[in-house]
Protein backbone atom coordinates (compact mmCIF):
# COMPACT_ATOMS: atom_id res chain seq x y z
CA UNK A 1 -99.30 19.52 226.38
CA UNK A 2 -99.78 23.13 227.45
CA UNK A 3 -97.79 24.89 229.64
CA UNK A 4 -98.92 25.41 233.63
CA UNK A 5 -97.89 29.19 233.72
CA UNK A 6 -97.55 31.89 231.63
CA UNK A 7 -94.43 33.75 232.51
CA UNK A 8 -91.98 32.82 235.95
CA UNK A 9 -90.88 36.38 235.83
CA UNK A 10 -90.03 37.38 239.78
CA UNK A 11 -87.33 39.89 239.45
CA UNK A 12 -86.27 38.83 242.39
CA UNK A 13 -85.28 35.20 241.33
CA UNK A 14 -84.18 36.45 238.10
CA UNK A 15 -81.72 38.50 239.56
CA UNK A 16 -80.17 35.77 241.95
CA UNK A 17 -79.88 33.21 238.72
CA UNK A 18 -77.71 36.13 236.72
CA UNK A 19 -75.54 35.68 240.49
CA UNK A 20 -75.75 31.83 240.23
CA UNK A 21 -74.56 31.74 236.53
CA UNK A 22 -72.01 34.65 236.58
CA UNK A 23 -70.64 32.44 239.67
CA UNK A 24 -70.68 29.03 237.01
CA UNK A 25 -68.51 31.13 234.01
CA UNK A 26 -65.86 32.85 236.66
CA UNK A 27 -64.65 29.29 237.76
CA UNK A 28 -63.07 28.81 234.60
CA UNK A 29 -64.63 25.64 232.70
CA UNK A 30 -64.61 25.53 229.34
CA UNK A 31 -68.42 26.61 227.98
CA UNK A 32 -68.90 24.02 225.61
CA UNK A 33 -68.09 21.52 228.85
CA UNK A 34 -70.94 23.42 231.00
CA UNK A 35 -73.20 23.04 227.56
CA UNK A 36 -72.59 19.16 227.83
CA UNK A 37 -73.29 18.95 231.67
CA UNK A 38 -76.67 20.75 231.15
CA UNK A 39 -77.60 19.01 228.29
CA UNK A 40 -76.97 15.55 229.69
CA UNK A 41 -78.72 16.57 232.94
CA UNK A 42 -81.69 17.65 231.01
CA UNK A 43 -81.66 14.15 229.10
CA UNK A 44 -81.30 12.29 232.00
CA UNK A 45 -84.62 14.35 233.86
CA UNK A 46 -86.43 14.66 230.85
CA UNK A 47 -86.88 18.26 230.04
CA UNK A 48 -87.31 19.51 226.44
CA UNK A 49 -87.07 22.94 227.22
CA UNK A 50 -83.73 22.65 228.83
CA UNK A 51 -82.20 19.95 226.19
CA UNK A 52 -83.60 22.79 223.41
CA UNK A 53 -81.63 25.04 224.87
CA UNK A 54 -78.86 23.27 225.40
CA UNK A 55 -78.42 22.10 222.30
CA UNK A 56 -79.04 26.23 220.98
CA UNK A 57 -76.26 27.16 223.44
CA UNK A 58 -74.08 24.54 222.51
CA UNK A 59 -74.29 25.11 218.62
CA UNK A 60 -73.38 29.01 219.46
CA UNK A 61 -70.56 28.03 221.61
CA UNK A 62 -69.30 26.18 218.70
CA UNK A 63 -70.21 22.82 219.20
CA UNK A 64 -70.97 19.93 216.63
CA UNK A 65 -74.34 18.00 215.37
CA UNK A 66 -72.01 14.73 215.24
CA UNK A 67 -70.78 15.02 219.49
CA UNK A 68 -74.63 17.03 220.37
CA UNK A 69 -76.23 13.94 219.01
CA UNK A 70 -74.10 11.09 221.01
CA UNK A 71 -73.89 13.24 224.64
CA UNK A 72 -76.91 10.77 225.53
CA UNK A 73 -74.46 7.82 224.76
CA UNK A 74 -71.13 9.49 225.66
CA UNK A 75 -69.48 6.39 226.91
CA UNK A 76 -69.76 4.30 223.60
CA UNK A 77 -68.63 6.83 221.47
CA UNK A 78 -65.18 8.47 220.64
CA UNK A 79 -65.79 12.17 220.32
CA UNK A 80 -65.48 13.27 224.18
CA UNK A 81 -62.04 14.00 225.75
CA UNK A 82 -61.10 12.37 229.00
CA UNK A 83 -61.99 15.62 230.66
CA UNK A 84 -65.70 16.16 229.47
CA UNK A 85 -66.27 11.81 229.83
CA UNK A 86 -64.72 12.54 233.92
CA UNK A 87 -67.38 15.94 233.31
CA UNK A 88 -70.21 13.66 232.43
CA UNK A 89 -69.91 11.09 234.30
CA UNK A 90 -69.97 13.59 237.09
CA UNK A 91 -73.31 14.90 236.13
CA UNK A 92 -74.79 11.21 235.82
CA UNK A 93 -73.72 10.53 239.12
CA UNK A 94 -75.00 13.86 240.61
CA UNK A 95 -78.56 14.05 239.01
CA UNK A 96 -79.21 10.34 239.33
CA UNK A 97 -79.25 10.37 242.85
CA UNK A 98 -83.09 8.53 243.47
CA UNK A 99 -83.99 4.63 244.13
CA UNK A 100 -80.61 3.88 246.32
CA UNK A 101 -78.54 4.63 242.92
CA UNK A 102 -75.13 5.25 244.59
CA UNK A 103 -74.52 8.90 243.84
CA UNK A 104 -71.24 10.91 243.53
CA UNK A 105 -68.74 7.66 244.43
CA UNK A 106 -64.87 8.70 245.38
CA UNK A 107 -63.88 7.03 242.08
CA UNK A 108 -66.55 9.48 239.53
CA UNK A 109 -64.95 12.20 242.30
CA UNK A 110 -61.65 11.48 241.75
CA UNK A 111 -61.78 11.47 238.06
CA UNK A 112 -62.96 14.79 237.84
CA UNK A 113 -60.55 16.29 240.02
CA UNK A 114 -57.75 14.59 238.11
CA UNK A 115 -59.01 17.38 235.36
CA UNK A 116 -60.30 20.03 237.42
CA UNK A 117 -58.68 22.14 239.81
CA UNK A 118 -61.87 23.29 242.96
CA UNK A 119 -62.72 26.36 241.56
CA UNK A 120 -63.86 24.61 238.28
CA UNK A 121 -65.40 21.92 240.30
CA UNK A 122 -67.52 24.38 242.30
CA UNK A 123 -68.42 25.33 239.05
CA UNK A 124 -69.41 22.14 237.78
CA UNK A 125 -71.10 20.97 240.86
CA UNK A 126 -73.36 24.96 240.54
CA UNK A 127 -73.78 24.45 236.81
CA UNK A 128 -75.29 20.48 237.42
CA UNK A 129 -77.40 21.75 240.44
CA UNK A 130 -78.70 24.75 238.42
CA UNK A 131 -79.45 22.82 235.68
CA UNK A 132 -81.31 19.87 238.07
CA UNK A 133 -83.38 22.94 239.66
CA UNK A 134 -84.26 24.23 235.97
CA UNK A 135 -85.12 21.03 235.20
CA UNK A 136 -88.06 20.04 238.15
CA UNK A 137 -89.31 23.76 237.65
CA UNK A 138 -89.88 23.30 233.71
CA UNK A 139 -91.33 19.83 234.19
CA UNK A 140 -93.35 20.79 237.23
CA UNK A 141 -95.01 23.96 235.16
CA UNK A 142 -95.06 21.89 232.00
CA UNK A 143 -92.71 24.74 230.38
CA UNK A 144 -92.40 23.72 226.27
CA UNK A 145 -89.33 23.46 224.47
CA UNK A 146 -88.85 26.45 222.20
CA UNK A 147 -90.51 29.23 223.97
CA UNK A 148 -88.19 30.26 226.49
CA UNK A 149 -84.40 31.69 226.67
């Protein structure tokens, strides 16, 4: 498959993602938790490009082959805390939102706010959004895993 475009660069929109993420790091969630929310986003929609660099980010942030390999089946595994599974569970619920599936419910809600206070929730909730919009643009222009970030 062969990419759609050749380069997205609008310095414009470049400028207002540095805002968006800059906005994502000041709220005070751990970076290897944002690397599992993107990641598990970009599984759920699909999108090498975004679950290659992911995984890149995650390895630099320090994070291990043995937990990067099971994010996709975080629930059946022991290696996530009770505040990345309330994390996760929390981006499942926010990127699945098509075909009547039930969305954000008071209970996934509720779990993440039992481990973060609203400033690292806002930054959850930019970081899963950011990632979903990353996601549709890279699939829409058929961006390939590897050649970008």
């Amino acid at each position: 498959m062969e990419a759609r475009m050749k380069s997205r660069a609008n310095p414009d929109v470049t400028t207002a993602i540095q805002h968006l993420y800059k906005a994502i790091h000041a709220g005070g969630v751990d970076p290897r938790v944002l690397d599992l929310v993107h990641l598990r986003a970009s599984q759920i929609n699909g999108c090498s490009p975004c679950v290659f660099a992911g995984v890149a980010a995650a390895r630099r942030h320090g994070e291990t082959d043995e937990r990067l390999h099971n994010v996709a089946a975080w629930r059946e595994t022991p290696f996530f805390t009770e505040s990345e599974r309330a994390a996760l569970a929390l981006t499942e619920a926010a990127t699945r939102i098509q075909d009547g599936a039930p969305g954000v419910t008071d209970e996934i809600w509720d779990a993440a706010a039992a481990h973060f206070d609203e400033a690292q929730l806002s930054a959850l909730n930019l970081e899963i959004a950011l990632t979903n919009f990353f996601n549709r643009i890279n699939r829409t222009i058929r961006e390939q895993a590897g050649t970008t970030w």
